[in-house]
Protein backbone atom coordinates (compact mmCIF):
# COMPACT_ATOMS: atom_id res chain seq x y z
CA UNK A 1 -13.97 -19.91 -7.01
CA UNK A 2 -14.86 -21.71 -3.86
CA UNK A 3 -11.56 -22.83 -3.36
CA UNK A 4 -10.71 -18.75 -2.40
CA UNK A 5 -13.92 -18.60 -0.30
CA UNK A 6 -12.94 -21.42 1.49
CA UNK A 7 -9.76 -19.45 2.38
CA UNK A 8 -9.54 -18.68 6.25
CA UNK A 9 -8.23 -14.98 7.20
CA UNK A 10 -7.51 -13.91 3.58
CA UNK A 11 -8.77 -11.02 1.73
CA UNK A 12 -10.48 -12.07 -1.46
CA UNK A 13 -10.32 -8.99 -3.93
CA UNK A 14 -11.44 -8.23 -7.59
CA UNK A 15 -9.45 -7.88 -10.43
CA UNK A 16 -11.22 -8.47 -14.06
CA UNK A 17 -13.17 -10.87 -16.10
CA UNK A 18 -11.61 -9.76 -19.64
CA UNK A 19 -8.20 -8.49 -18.54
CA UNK A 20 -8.60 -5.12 -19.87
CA UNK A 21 -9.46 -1.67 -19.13
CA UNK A 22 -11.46 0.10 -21.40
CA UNK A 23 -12.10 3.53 -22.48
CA UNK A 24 -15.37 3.64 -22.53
CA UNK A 25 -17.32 3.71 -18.95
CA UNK A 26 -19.99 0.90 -20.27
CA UNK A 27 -17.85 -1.24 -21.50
CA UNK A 28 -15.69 -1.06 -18.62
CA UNK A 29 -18.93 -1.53 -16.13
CA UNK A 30 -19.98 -4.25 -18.53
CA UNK A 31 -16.84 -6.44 -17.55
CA UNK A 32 -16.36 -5.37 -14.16
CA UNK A 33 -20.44 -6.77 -13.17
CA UNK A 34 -19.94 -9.90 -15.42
CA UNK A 35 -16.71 -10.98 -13.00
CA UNK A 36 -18.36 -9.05 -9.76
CA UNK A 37 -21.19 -11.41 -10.19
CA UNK A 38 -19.51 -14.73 -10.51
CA UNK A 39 -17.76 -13.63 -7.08
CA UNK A 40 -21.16 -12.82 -5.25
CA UNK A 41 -22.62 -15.70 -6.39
CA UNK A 42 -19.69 -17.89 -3.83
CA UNK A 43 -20.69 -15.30 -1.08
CA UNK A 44 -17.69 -12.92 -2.20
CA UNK A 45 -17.67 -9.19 -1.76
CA UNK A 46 -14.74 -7.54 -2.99
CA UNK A 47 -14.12 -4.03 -0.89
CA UNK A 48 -10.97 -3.61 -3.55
CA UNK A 49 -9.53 -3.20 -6.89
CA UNK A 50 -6.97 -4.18 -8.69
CA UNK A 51 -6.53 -3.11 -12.40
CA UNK A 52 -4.89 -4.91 -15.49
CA UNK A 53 -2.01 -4.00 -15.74
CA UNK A 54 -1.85 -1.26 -13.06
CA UNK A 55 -3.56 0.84 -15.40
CA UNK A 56 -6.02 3.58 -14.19
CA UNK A 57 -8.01 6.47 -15.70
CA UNK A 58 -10.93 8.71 -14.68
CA UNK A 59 -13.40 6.53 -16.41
CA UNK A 60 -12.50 3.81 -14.18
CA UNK A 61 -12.00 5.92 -11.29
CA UNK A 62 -15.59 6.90 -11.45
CA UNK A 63 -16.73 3.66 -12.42
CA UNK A 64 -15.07 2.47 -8.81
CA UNK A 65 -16.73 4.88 -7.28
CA UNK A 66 -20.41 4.14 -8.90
CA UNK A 67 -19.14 0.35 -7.72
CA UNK A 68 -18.74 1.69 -3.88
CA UNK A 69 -14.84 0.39 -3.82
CA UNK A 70 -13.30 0.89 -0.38
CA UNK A 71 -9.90 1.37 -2.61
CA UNK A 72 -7.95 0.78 -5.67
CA UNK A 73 -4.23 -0.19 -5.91
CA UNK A 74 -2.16 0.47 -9.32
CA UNK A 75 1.05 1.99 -10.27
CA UNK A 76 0.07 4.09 -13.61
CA UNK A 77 -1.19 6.58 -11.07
CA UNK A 78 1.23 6.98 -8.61
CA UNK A 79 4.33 4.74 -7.31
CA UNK A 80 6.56 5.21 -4.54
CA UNK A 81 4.39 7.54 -2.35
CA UNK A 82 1.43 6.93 0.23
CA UNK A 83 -2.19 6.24 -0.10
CA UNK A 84 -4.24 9.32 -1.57
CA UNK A 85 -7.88 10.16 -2.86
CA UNK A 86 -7.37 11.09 -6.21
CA UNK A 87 -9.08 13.86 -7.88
CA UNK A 88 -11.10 14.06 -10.88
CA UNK A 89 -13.37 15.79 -12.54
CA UNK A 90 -13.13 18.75 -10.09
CA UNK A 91 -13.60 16.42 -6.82
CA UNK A 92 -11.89 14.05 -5.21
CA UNK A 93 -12.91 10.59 -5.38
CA UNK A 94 -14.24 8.57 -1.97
CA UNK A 95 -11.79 5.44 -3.58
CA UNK A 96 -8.50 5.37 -1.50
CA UNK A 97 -5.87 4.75 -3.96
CA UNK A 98 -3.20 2.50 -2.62
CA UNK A 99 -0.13 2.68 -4.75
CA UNK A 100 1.94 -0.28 -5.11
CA UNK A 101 5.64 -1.29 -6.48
CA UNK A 102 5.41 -1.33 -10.30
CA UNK A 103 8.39 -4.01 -11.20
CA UNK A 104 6.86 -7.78 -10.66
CA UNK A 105 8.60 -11.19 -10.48
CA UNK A 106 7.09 -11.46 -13.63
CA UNK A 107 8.81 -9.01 -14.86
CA UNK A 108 12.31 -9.54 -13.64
CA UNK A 109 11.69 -13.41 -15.36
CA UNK A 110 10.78 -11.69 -18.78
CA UNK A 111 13.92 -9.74 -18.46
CA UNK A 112 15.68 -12.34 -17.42
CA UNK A 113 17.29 -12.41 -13.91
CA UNK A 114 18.14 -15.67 -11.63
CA UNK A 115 16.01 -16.26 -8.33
CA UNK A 116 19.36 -15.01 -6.52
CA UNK A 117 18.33 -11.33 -8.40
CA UNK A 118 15.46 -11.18 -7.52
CA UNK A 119 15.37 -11.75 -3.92
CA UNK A 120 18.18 -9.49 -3.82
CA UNK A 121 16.22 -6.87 -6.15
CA UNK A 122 13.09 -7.17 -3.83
CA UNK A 123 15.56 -7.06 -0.53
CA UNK A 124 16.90 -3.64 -1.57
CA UNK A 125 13.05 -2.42 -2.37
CA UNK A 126 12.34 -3.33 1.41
CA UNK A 127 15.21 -1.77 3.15
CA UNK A 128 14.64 1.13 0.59
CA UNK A 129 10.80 1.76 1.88
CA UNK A 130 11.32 1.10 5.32
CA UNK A 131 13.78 3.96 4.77
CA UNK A 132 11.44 6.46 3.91
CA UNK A 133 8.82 5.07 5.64
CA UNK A 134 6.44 4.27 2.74
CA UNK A 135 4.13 1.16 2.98
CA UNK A 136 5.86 -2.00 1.35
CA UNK A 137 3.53 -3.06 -0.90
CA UNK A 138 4.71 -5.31 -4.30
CA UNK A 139 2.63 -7.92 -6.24
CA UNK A 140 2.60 -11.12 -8.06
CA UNK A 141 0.78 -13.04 -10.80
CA UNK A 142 0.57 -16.35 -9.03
CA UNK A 143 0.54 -18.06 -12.75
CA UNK A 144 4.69 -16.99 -12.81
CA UNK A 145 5.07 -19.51 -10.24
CA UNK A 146 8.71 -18.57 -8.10
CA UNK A 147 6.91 -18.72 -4.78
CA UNK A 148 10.20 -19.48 -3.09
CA UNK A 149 11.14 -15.78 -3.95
CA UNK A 150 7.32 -14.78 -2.32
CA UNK A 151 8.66 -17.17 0.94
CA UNK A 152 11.95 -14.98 1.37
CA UNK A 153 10.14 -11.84 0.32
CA UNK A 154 7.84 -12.75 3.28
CA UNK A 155 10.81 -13.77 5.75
CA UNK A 156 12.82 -10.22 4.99
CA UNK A 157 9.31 -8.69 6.08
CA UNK A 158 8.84 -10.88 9.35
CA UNK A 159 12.86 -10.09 9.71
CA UNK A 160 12.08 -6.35 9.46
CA UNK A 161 9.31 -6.37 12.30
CA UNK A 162 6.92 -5.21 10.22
CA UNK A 163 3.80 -5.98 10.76
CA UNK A 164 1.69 -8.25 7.50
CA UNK A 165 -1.71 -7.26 7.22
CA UNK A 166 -4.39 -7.31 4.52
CA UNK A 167 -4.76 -4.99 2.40
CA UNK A 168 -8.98 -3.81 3.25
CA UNK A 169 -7.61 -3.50 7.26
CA UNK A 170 -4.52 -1.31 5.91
CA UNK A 171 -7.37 0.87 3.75
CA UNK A 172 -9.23 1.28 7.12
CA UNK A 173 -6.68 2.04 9.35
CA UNK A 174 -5.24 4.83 6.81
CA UNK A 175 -9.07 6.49 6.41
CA UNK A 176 -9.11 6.64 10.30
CA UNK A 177 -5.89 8.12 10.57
CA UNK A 178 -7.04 10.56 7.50
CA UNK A 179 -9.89 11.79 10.00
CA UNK A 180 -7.72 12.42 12.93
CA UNK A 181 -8.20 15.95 13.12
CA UNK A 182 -5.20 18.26 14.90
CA UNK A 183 -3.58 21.29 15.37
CA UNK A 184 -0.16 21.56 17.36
CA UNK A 185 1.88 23.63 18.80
CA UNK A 186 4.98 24.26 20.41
CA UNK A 187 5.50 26.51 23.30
CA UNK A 188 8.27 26.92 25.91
CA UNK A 189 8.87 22.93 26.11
CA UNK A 190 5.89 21.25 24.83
CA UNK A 191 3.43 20.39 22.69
CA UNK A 192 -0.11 21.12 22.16
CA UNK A 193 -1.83 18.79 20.03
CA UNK A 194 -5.27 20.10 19.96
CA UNK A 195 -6.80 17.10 18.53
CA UNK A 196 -9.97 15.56 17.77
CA UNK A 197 -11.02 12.10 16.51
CA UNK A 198 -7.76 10.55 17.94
CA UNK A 199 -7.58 7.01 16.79
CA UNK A 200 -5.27 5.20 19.03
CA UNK A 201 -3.30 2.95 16.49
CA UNK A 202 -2.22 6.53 14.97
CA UNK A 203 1.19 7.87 16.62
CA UNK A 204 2.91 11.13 15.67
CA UNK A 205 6.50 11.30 14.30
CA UNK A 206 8.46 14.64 15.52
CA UNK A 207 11.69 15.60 13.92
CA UNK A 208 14.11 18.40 15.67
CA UNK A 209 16.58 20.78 14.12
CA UNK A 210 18.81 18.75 14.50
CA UNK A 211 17.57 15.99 12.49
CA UNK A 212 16.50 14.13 15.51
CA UNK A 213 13.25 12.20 15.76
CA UNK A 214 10.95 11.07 17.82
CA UNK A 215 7.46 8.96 17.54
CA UNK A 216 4.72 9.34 20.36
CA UNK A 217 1.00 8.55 20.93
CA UNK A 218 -1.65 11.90 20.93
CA UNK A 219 -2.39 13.34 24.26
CA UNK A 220 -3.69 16.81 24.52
CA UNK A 221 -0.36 17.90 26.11
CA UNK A 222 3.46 16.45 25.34
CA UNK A 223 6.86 17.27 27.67
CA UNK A 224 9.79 17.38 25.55
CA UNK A 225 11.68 16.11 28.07
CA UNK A 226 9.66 13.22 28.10
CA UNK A 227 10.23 12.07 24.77
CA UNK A 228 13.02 9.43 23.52
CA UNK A 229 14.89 11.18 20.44
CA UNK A 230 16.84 9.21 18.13
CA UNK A 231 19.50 10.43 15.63
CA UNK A 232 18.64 10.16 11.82
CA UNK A 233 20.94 7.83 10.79
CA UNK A 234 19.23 5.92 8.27
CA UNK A 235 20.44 5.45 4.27
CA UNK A 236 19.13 4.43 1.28
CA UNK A 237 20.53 1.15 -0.06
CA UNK A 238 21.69 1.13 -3.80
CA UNK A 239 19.31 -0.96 -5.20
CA UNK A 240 20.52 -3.78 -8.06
CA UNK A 241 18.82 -6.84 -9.55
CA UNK A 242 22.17 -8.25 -10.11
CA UNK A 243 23.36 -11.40 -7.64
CA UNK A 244 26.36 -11.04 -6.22
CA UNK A 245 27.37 -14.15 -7.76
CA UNK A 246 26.99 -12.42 -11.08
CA UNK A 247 28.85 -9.05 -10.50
């Protein structure tokens, strides 16, 4: 354990102590305080969550909750789309749920692809998400070893421009841009934004009629004319886990 608090600019999260999730809320807040407690006692507080096996149900939603989680990433909830509060027991919860890639290097070594698949697996995921603009977010067991497939993974995304950051900042930055509050419009040539609670990281995307787009910073008032449009021309790669030196 003090090896990971001695860690400099990492972000320490929780995951289990038995690597289950139950059905039953006591149980499940039974396991979750016996690991939460071995982490506070090396000065570690966990804003996040992790589950076993990407699983997630209400129970544990409102156990995370109880727990005061900043967020929660699986895939049994949702895949494939953007961050969300989800909504339970006729509310929603105050636990941003992060979705993340389902398919694991783990799991592409059970089913038994080469290192060359892989990276080339994980290379079509990237180009796929940058695509539709969703974050790129995938995970590992570090017990399955392959870290030169995490080093490439790493150098497509420093390739790409995108920017790496941990995952609490990325839960921040999305509940600010959740509370930027606005209303446009569009009226002769411009548009009136009408906004409150502008956070400045947060930038608008406009798309035309004609498929053109456009990103820009809020301002209370925004000449067409000014803007830079660029033509949709992006596709979706056709993803494999098959090498090239295999087809």
């Amino acid at each position: 354990i003090r090896f990971y608090r001695e860690m400099k600019d990492q972000e320490i999260g929780y995951h289990c102590f038995r690597h289950r999730i139950f059905k039953d809320y006591r149980k499940n807040r039974d396991n979750m305080l016996q690991g939460l407690s071995v982490l506070q006692k090396e000065g570690i507080q966990p804003k996040g969550f992790a589950a076993p096996y990407g699983e997630w149900s209400a129970v544990l939603g409102k156990l995370l909750q109880d727990l005061r989680f900043e967020y929660s990433s699986e895939f049994q909830l949702a895949y494939d789309t953007h961050p969300f509060y989800p909504y339970f027991k006729k509310s929603f919860s105050d636990v941003l749920q992060i979705p993340i890639f389902p398919v694991s290097i783990g799991n592409l070594r059970r089913a038994r692809h080469t290192p060359g698949d892989m990276v080339n697996f994980y290379r079509g995921i990237i180009k796929q998400k940058l695509v539709l603009e969703d974050p790129v977010l995938i995970y590992h067991h570090p017990g399955h070893q392959h870290f030169d497939i995490i080093q490439a993974i790493f150098k497509e995304i420093n390739q790409s421009g995108v920017p790496s950051i941990k995952m609490y900042d990325f839960c921040g930055w999305w509940k600010q841009r959740n509370q930027t509050d606005w209303a446009p419009e569009y009226h002769g040539d411009k548009f009136y934004l009408n906004a409150r609670n502008i956070e400045k990281s947060v930038f608008i995307k406009a798309v035309s009629p004609d498929r053109k787009w456009t990103v820009f910073p809020f301002e209370d008032i925004v000449a067409r004319k000014q803007l830079v449009w660029n033509s949709q021309n992006k596709s979706l790669p056709v993803l494999s886990a098959r090498s090239r030196e295999r087809q």
